[in-house]
Protein backbone atom coordinates (compact mmCIF):
# COMPACT_ATOMS: atom_id res chain seq x y z
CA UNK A 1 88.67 90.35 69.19
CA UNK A 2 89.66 91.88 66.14
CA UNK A 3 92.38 90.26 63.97
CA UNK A 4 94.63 93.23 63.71
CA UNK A 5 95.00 92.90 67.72
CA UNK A 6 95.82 89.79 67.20
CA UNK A 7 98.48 90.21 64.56
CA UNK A 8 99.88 93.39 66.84
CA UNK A 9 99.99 90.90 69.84
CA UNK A 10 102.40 88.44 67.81
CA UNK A 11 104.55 91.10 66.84
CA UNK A 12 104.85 93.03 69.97
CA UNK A 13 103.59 96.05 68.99
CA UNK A 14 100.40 96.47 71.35
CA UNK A 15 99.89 99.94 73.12
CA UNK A 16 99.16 99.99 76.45
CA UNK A 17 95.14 100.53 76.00
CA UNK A 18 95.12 97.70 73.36
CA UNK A 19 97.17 95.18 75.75
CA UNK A 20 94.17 95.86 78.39
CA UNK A 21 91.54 95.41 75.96
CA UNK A 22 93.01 92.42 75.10
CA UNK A 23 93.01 91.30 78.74
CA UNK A 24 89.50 92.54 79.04
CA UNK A 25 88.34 90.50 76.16
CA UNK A 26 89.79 87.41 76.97
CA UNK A 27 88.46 87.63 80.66
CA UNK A 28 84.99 88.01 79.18
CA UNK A 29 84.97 84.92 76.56
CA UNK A 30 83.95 81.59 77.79
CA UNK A 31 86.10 77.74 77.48
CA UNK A 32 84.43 77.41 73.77
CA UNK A 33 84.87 80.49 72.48
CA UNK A 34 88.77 80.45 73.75
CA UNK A 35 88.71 76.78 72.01
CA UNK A 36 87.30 78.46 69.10
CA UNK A 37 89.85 81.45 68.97
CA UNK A 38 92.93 79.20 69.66
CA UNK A 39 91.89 76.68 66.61
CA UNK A 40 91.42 79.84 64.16
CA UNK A 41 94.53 81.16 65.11
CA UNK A 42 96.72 78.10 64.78
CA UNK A 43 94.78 77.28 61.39
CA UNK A 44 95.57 80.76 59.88
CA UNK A 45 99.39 79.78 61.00
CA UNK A 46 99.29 76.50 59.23
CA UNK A 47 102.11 76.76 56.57
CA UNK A 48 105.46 76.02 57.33
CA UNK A 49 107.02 79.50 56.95
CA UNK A 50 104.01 81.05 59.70
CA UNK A 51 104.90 78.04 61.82
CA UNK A 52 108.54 78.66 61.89
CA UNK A 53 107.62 82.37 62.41
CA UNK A 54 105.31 81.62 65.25
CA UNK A 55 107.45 79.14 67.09
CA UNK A 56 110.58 82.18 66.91
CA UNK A 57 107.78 84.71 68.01
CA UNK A 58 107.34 81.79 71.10
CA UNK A 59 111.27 81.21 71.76
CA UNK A 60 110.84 85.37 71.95
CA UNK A 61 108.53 85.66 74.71
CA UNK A 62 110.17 82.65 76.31
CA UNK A 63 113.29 84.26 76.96
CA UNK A 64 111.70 87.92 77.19
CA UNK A 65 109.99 86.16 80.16
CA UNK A 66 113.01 84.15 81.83
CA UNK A 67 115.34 86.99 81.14
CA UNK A 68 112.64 89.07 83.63
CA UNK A 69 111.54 86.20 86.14
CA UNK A 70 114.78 83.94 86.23
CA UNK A 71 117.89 86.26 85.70
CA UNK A 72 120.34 85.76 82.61
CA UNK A 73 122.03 83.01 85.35
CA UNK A 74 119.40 80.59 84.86
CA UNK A 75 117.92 81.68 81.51
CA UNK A 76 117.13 79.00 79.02
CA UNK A 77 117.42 79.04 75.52
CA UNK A 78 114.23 77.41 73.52
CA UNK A 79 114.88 75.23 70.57
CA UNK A 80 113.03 75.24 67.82
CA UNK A 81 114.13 72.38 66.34
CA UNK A 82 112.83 70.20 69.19
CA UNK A 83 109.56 71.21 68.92
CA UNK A 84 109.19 69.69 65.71
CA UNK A 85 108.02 66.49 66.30
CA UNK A 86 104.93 64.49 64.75
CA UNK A 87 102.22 66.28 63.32
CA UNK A 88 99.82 65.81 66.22
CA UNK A 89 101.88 66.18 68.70
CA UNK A 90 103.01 69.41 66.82
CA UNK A 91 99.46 69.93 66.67
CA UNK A 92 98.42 69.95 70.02
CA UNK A 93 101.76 71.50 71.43
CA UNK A 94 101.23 74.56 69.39
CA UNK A 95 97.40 75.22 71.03
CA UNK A 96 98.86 74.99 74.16
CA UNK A 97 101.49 77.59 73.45
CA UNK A 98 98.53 79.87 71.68
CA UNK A 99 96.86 79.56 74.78
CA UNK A 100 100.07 80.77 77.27
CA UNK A 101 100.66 82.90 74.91
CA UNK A 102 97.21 84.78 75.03
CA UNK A 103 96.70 84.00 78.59
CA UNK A 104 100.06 85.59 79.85
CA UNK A 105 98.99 89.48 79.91
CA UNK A 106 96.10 88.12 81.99
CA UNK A 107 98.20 85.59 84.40
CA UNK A 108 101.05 88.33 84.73
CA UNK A 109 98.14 91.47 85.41
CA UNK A 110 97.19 88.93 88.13
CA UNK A 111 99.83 87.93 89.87
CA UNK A 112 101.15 91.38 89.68
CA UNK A 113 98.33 93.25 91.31
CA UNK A 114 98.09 89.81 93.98
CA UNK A 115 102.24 90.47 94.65
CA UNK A 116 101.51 94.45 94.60
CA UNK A 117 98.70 94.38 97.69
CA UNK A 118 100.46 91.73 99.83
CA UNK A 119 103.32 93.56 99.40
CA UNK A 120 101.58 97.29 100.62
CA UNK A 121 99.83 95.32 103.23
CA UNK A 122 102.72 94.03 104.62
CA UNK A 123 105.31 97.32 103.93
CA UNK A 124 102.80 100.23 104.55
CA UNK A 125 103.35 101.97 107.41
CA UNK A 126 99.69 103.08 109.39
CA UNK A 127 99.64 106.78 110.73
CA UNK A 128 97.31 107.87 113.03
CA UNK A 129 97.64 111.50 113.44
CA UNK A 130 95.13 114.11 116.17
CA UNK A 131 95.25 117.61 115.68
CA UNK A 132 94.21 120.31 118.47
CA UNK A 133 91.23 119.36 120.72
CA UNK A 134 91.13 115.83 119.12
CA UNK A 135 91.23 112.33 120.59
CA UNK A 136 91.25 108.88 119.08
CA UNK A 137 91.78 104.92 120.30
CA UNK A 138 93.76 102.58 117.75
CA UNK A 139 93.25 98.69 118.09
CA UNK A 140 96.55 97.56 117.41
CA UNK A 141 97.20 94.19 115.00
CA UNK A 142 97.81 92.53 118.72
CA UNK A 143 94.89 93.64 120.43
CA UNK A 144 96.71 96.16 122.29
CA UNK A 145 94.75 99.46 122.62
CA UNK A 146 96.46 103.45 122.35
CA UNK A 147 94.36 106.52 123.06
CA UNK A 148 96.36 108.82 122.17
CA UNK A 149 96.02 112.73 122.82
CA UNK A 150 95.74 115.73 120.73
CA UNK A 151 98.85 116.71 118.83
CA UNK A 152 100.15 113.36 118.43
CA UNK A 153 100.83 111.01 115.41
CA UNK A 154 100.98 107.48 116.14
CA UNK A 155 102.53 104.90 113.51
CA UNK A 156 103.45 101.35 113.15
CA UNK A 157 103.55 98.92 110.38
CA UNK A 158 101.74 95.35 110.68
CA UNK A 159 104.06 93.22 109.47
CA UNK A 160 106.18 94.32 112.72
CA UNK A 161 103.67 92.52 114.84
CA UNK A 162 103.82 88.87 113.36
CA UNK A 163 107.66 88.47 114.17
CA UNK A 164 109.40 88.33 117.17
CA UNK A 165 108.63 91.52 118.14
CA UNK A 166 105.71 94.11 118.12
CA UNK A 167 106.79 97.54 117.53
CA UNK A 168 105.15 101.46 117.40
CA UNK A 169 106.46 104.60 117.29
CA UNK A 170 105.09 107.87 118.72
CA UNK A 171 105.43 111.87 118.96
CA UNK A 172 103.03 113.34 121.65
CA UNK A 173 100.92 111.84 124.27
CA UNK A 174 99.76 107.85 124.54
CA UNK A 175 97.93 105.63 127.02
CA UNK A 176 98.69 102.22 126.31
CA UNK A 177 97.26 99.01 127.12
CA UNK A 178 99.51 97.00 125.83
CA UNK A 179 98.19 92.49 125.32
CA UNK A 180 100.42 89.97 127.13
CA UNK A 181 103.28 88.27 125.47
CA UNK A 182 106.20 87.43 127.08
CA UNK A 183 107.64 85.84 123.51
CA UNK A 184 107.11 89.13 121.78
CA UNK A 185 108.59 92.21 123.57
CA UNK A 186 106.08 95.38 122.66
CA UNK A 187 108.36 98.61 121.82
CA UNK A 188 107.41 102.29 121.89
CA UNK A 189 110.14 104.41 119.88
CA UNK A 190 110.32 107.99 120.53
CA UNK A 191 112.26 111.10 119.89
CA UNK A 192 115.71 110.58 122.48
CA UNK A 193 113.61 107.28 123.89
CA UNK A 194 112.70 103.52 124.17
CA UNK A 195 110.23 101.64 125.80
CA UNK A 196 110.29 98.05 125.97
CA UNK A 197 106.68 96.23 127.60
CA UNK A 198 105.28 92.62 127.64
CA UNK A 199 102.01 93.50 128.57
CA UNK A 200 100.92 96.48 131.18
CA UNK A 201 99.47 99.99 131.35
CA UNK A 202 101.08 103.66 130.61
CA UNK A 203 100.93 106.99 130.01
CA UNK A 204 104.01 108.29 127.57
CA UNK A 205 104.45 111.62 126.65
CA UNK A 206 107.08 112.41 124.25
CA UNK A 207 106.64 115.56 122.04
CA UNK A 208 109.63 115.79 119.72
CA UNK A 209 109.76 119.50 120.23
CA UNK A 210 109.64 119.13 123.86
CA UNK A 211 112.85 119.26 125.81
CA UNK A 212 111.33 116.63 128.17
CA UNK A 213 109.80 113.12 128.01
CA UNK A 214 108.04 111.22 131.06
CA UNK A 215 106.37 108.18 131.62
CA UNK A 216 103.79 107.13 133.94
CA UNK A 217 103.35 103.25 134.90
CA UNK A 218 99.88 102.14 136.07
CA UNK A 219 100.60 98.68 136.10
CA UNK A 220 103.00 95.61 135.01
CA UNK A 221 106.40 96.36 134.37
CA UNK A 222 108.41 98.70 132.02
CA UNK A 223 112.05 99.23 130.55
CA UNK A 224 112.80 102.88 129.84
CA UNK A 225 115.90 103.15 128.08
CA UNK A 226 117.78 107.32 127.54
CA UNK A 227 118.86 106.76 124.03
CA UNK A 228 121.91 109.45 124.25
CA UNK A 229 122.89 107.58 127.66
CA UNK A 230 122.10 104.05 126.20
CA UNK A 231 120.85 103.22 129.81
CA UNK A 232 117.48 101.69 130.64
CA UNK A 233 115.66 102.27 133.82
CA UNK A 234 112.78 99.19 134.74
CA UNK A 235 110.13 101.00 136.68
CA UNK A 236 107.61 99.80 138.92
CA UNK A 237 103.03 100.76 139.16
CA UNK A 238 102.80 104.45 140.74
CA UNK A 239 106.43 105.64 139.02
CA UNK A 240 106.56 108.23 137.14
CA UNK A 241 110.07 108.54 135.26
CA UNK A 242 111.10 111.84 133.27
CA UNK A 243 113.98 112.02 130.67
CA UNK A 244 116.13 115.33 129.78
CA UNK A 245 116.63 114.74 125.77
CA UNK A 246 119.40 117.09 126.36
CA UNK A 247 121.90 115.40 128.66
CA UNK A 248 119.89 111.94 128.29
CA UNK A 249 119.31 111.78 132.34
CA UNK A 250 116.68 110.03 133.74
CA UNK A 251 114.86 111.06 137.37
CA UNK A 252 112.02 108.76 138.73
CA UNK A 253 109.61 109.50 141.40
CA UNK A 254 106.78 107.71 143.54
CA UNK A 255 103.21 108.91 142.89
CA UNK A 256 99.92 108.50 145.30
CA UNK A 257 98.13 108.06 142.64
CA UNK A 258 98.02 108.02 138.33
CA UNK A 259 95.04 110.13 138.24
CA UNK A 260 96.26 113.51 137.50
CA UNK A 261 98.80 112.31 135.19
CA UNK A 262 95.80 110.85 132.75
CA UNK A 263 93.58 113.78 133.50
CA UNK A 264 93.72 114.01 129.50
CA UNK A 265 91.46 110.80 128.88
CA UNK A 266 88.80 112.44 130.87
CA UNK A 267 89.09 115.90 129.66
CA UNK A 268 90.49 117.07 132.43
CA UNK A 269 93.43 119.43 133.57
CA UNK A 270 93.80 119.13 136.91
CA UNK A 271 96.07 121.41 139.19
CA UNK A 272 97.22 120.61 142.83
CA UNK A 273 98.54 123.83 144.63
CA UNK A 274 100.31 125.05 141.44
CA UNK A 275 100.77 128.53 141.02
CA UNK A 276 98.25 130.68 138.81
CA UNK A 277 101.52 131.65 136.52
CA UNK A 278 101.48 127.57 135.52
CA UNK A 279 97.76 127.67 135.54
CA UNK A 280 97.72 130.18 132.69
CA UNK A 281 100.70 128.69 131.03
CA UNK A 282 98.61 125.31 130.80
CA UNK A 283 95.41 126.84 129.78
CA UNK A 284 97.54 129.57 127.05
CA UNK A 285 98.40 126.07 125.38
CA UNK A 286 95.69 123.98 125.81
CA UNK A 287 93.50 126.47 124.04
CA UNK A 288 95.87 128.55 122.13
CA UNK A 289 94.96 131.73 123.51
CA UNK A 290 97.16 134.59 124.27
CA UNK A 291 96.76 135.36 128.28
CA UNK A 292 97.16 138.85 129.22
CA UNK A 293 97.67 138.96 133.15
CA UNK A 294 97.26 142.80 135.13
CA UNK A 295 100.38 143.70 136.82
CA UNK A 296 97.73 143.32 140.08
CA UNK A 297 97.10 139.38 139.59
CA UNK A 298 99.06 138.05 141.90
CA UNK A 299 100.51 134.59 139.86
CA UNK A 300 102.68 132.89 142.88
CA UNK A 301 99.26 131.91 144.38
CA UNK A 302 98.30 128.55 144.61
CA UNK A 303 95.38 127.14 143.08
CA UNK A 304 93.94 123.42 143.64
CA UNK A 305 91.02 122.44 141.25
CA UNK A 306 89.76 120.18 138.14
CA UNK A 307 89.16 122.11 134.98
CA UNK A 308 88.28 121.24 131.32
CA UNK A 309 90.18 120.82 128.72
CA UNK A 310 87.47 121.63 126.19
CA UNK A 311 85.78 124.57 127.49
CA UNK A 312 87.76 127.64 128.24
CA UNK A 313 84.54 130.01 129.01
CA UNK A 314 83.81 127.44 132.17
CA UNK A 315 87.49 127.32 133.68
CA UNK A 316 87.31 131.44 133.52
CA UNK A 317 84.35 131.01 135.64
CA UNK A 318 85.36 128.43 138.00
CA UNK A 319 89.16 130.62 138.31
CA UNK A 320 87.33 134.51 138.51
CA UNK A 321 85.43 133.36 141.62
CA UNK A 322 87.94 131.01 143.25
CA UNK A 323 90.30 134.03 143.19
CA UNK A 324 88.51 136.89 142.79
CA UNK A 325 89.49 137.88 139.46
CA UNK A 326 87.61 139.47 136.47
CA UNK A 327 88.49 137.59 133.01
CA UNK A 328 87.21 138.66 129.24
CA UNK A 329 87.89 136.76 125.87
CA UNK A 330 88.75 138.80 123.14
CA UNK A 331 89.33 137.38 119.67
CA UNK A 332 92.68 135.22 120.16
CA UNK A 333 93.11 136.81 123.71
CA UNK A 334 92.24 136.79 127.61
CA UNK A 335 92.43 139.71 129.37
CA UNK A 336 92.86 138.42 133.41
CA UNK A 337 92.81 141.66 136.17
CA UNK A 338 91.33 141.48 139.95
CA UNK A 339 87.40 141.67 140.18
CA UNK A 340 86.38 145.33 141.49
């Protein structure tokens, strides 16, 4: 370490680059070559006039440092003239202020990079976002699982899950399987929506853009609360409740079974005597293609079937000879008419 970065240090004049390789030098000496440097450095300050100029340079950085980590409230002033005391006591009082005194840029690097990553670990917010045709599963900090559907972006923050509560928030399409706690409530906030769980299993989907929201309970028990309404609903396995954002109104109904609800975790669409008009609808957004339908296809009939939701040229099969229709994929469109 050269003495000029020495002197610098002293005087406060370091750049940025010369503080760190300062640090970096310091951090690579060992206990006798730090012994070494402190005993050169208070030798070379040995006359009166450098000591009084070093302690000042100390009672600097003293209050530089309370003024930042205390507050002017509990700031201390430090006297000089106390520290002069016997010889070897001076002695040994001034190698232990060398060494704070080099040590500091190191001690404050450290705790501030320790404060900064404890700090993003426990502020940062975790987004899990799906874009068309994708599909993930999130372990949650509780062990609670999400699989959560294309077009959706999940988030939550972890230090929400070691308080009294555990809490997520989603737009788009979620099964959860939410751990048991009956001392921490799990939450799922949504656009209009709330959903309050100790532990079961449901389908939400809540699509901001979407006009509508619904819910479908497996198992356990769930609180549905309309935001606009500030009125909660508790539902009950085989429910299915749905939510107009608009007017905040809530509608449940009793299903035979959750299966075509959560056709989307099998890649499924599944249709039960709905009319070839929704059919298309489904399929025109599922795989963003434009359907062009002859003025001959009749749309109010009813089709019952399980198609894919990955593979567009199969359902066009499985539809042309279920209804005897004729159906051709060009570029961004599907031209539908009756077979011949």
């Amino acid at each position: 370490m050269t003495d000029n970065i020495i002197h610098k240090y002293k005087t406060d004049s370091l750049t940025p680059d010369e503080l760190q390789q300062m640090r970096d030098e310091l951090l690579a000496k060992d206990d006798e070559q730090l012994s070494a440097l402190l005993e050169s450095e208070w030798n070379d300050a040995n006359d009166d006039n450098d000591h009084l100029r070093y302690e000042s340079h100390c009672a600097t950085l003293y209050n530089n440092v309370a003024n930042r980590i205390l507050g002017d409230s509990i700031h201390q002033q430090y006297d000089i003239k106390s520290t002069q005391r016997q010889s070897g006591k001076i002695r040994f009082l001034r190698i232990v202020q060398m060494a704070a005194a080099l040590l500091l840029p190191v001690a404050l690097v450290a705790i501030g990079m320790l404060y900064y990553e404890n700090r993003q670990m426990a502020t940062d917010a975790i987004v899990v976002s799906t874009g068309h045709g994708e599909q993930a599963t999130v372990t949650l900090p509780d062990g609670s699982k999400v699989s959560v559907n294309q077009n959706t972006r999940l988030t939550y923050v972890p230090s929400k899950f070691r308080g009294s509560e555990r809490r997520v928030s989603m737009d788009g399409e979620g099964f959860y399987s939410v751990s048991r706690d009956e001392s921490r409530p799990f939450y799922v906030d949504a656009d209009g929506l709330c959903v309050k769980v100790l532990g079961t299993k449901f389908n939400l989907k809540a699509h901001d853009k979407d006009k509508s929201a619904e819910l479908v309970l497996v198992e356990g028990s769930v609180s549905f609360t309309s935001l606009i309404l500030k009125e909660s609903q508790i539902l009950k396995p085989h429910q299915k409740i749905v939510l107009d954002k608009t007017t905040g109104r809530m509608s449940i109904e009793n299903l035979d079974d959750c299966d075509t609800e959560m056709a989307w975790l099998r890649k499924e669409l599944v249709f039960r005597n709905t009319p070839m008009s929704i059919v298309f609808a489904q399929m025109r957004k599922q795989f963003h293609k434009d359907f062009v339908v002859n003025n001959q296809v009749d749309q109010h009939e009813l089709f019952t079937g399980t198609l894919s939701s990955v593979d567009l040229n199969n359902n066009l099969e499985i539809i042309d000879l279920s209804c005897g229709l004729s159906s051709r994929i060009v570029g961004k469109k599907v031209y539908v008419e009756k077979a011949k």
